[in-house]
Protein backbone atom coordinates (compact mmCIF):
# COMPACT_ATOMS: atom_id res chain seq x y z
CA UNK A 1 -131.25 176.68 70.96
CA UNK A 2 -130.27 179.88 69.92
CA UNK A 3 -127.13 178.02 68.34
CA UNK A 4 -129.75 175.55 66.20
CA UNK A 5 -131.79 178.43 65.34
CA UNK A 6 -128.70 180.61 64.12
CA UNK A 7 -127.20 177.18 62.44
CA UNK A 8 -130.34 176.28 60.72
CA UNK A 9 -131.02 178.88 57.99
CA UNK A 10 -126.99 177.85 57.00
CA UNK A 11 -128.14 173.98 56.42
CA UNK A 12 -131.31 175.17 54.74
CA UNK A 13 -129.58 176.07 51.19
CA UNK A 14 -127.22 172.85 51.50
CA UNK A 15 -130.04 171.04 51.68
CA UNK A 16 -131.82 172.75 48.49
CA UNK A 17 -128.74 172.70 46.55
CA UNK A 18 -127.93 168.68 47.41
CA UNK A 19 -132.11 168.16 46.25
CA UNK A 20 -131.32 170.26 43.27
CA UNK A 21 -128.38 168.97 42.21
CA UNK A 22 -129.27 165.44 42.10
CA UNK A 23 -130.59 166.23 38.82
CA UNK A 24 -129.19 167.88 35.85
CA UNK A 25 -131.10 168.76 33.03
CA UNK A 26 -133.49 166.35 34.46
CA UNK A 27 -130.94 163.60 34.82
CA UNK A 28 -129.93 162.18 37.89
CA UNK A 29 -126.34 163.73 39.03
CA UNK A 30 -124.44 159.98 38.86
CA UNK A 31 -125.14 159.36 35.65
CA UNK A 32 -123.77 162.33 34.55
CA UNK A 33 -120.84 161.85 36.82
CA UNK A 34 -120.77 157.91 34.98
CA UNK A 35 -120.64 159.64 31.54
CA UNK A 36 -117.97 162.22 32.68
CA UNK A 37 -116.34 158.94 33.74
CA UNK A 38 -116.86 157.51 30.58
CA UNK A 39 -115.82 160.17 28.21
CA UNK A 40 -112.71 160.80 30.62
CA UNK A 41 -111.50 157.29 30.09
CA UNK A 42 -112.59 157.26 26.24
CA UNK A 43 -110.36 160.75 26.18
CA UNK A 44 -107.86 158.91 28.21
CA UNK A 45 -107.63 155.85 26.12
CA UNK A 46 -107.46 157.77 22.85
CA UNK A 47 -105.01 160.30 23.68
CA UNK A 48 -103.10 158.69 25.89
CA UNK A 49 -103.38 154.42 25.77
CA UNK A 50 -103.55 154.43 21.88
CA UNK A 51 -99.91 156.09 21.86
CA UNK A 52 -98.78 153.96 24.74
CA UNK A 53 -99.90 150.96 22.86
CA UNK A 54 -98.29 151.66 20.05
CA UNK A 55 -94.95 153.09 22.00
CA UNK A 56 -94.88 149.63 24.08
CA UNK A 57 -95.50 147.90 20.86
CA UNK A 58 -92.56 150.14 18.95
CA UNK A 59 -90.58 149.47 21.89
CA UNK A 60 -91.21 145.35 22.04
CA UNK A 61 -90.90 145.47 18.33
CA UNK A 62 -87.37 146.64 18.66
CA UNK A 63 -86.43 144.85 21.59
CA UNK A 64 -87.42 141.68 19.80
CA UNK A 65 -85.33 143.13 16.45
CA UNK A 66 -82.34 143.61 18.63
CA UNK A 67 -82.92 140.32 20.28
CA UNK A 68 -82.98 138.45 16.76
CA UNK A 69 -80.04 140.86 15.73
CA UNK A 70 -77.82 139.94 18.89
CA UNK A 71 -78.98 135.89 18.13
CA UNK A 72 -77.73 136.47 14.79
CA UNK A 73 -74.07 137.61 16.15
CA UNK A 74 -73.96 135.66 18.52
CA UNK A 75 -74.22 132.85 15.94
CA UNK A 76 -71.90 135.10 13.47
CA UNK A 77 -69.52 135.16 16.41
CA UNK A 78 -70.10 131.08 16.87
CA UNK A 79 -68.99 130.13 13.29
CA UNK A 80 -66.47 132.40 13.75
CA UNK A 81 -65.01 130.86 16.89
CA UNK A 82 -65.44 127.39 15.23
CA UNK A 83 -63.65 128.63 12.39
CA UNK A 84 -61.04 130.50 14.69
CA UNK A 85 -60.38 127.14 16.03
CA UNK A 86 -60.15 124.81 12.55
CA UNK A 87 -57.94 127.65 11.73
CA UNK A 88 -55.73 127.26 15.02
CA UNK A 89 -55.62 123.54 14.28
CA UNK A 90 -54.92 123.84 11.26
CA UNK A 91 -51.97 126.02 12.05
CA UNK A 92 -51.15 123.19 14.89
CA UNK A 93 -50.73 120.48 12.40
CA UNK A 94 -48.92 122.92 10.09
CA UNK A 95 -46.94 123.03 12.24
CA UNK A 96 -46.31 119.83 13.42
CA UNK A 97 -45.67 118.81 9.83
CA UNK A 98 -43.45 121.92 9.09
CA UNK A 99 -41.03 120.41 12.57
CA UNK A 100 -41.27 116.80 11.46
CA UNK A 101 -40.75 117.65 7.88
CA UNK A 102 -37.40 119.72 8.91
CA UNK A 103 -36.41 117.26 11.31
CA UNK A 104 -36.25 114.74 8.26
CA UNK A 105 -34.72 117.47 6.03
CA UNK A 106 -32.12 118.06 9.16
CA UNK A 107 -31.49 114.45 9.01
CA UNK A 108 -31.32 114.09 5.32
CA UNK A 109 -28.82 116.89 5.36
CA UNK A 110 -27.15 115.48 7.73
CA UNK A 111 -26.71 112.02 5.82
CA UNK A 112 -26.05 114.21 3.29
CA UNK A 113 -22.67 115.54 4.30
CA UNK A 114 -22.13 112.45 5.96
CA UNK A 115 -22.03 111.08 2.63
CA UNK A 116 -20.27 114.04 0.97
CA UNK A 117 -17.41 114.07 4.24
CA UNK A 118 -17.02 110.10 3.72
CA UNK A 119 -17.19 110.71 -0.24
CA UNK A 120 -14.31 113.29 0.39
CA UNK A 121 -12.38 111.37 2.74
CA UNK A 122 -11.94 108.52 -0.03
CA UNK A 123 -11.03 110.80 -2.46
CA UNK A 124 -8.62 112.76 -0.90
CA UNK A 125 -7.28 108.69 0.30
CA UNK A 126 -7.08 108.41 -3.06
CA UNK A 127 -5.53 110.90 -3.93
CA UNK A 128 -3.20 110.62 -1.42
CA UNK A 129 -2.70 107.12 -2.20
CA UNK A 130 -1.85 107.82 -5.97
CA UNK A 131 0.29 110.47 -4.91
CA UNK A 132 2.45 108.18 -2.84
CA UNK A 133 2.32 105.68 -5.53
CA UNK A 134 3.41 108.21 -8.16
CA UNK A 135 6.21 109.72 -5.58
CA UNK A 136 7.48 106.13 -4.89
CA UNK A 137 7.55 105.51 -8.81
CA UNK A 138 9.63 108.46 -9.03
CA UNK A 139 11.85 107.77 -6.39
CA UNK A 140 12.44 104.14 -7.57
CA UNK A 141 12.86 105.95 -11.45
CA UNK A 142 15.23 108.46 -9.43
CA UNK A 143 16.58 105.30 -7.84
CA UNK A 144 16.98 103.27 -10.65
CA UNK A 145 18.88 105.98 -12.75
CA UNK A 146 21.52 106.85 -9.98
CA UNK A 147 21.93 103.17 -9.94
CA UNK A 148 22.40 102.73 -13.43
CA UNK A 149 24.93 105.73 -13.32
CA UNK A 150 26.80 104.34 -10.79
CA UNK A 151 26.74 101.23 -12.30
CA UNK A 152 27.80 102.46 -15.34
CA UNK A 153 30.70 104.62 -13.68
CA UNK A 154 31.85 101.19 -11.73
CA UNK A 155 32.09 99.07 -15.35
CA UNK A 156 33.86 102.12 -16.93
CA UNK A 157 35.99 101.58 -14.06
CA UNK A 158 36.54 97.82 -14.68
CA UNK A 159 36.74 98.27 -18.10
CA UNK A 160 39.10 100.46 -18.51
CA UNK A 161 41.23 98.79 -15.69
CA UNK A 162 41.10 95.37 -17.09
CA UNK A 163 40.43 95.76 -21.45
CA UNK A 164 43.46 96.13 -22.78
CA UNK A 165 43.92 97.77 -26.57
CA UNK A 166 43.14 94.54 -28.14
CA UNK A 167 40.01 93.37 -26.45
CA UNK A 168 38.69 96.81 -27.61
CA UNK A 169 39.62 95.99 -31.00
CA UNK A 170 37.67 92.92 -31.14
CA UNK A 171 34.15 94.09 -29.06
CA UNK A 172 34.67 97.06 -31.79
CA UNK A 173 34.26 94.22 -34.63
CA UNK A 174 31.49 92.50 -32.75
CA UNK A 175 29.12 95.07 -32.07
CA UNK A 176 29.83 96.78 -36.15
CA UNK A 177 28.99 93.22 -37.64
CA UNK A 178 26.00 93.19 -35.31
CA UNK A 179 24.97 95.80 -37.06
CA UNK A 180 25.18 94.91 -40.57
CA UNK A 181 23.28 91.81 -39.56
CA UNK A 182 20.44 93.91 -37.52
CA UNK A 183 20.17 95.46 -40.97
């Protein structure tokens, strides 16, 4: 007993203070503690949700600007693929035309100096032609005058072997009244 005698004047002022202390200021001790409360969360919300707000709103804002930004390049990038690719093409049937238009230019050259080869080949025939012709005229001129020569030499021969004085005489007359009549 001696231990609830000793233990009792300890509980005695725990006991006054818990009476007294359920009212402050003759209010009752939880609804001061429901005010603290309150004004902790008011404090709370205005210094501390109010910037959060408007730092998660900041934040979304910009998110959602980089979002429509990145849309935006993404469809920058788009038109410039498609264009990349009507470019590329392009370039594709450029190129197509640029073989088959110097394919037909090869060929056209080609039948070009076909044409010029064949053209050459004729004339140099020609020419080679007309230069045989010529050559043949000259030898048959060349011809002709060595025959006349010696044809002349051979009648000078006969002549003079077989015309006697007198037969000179008289081909003398003939050809000088030729003459007078030829005048």
């Amino acid at each position: 007993m001696r231990a609830l005698l000793s233990s009792a004047p300890l509980s005695l002022p725990f006991e006054e203070a818990a009476g007294h202390a359920e009212k402050i200021l003759g209010l009752p001790a939880w609804i001061w503690q429901l005010a603290n409360l309150a004004l902790f969360l008011a404090v709370l919300v205005y210094f501390v949700a109010r910037p959060l707000t408007n730092a998660f709103r900041a934040r979304q804002e910009a998110v959602e600007k980089a979002l429509a930004e990145a849309r935006e390049k993404r469809a920058e990038a788009a038109r410039f693929e498609s264009q990349i690719h009507e470019r590329m093409s392009r370039l594709e049937r450029e190129v197509v035309e640029i073989r088959r238009q110097g394919a037909a230019d090869g060929e056209s050259a080609r039948a070009a100096l076909d044409e010029r080869a064949r053209e050459e080949a004729d004339r140099i025939r020609k020419d080679s032609e007309e230069e045989i012709v010529r050559r043949v005229a000259a030898a048959k001129a060349e011809l002709q005058q060595v025959a006349a020569g010696l044809m002349a030499t051979t009648a000078r021969e006969i002549v003079a072997r077989e015309i006697n004085e007198e037969d000179r005489k008289r081909l003398l007359a003939d050809g000088v009244e030729r003459l007078k009549e030829a005048r």
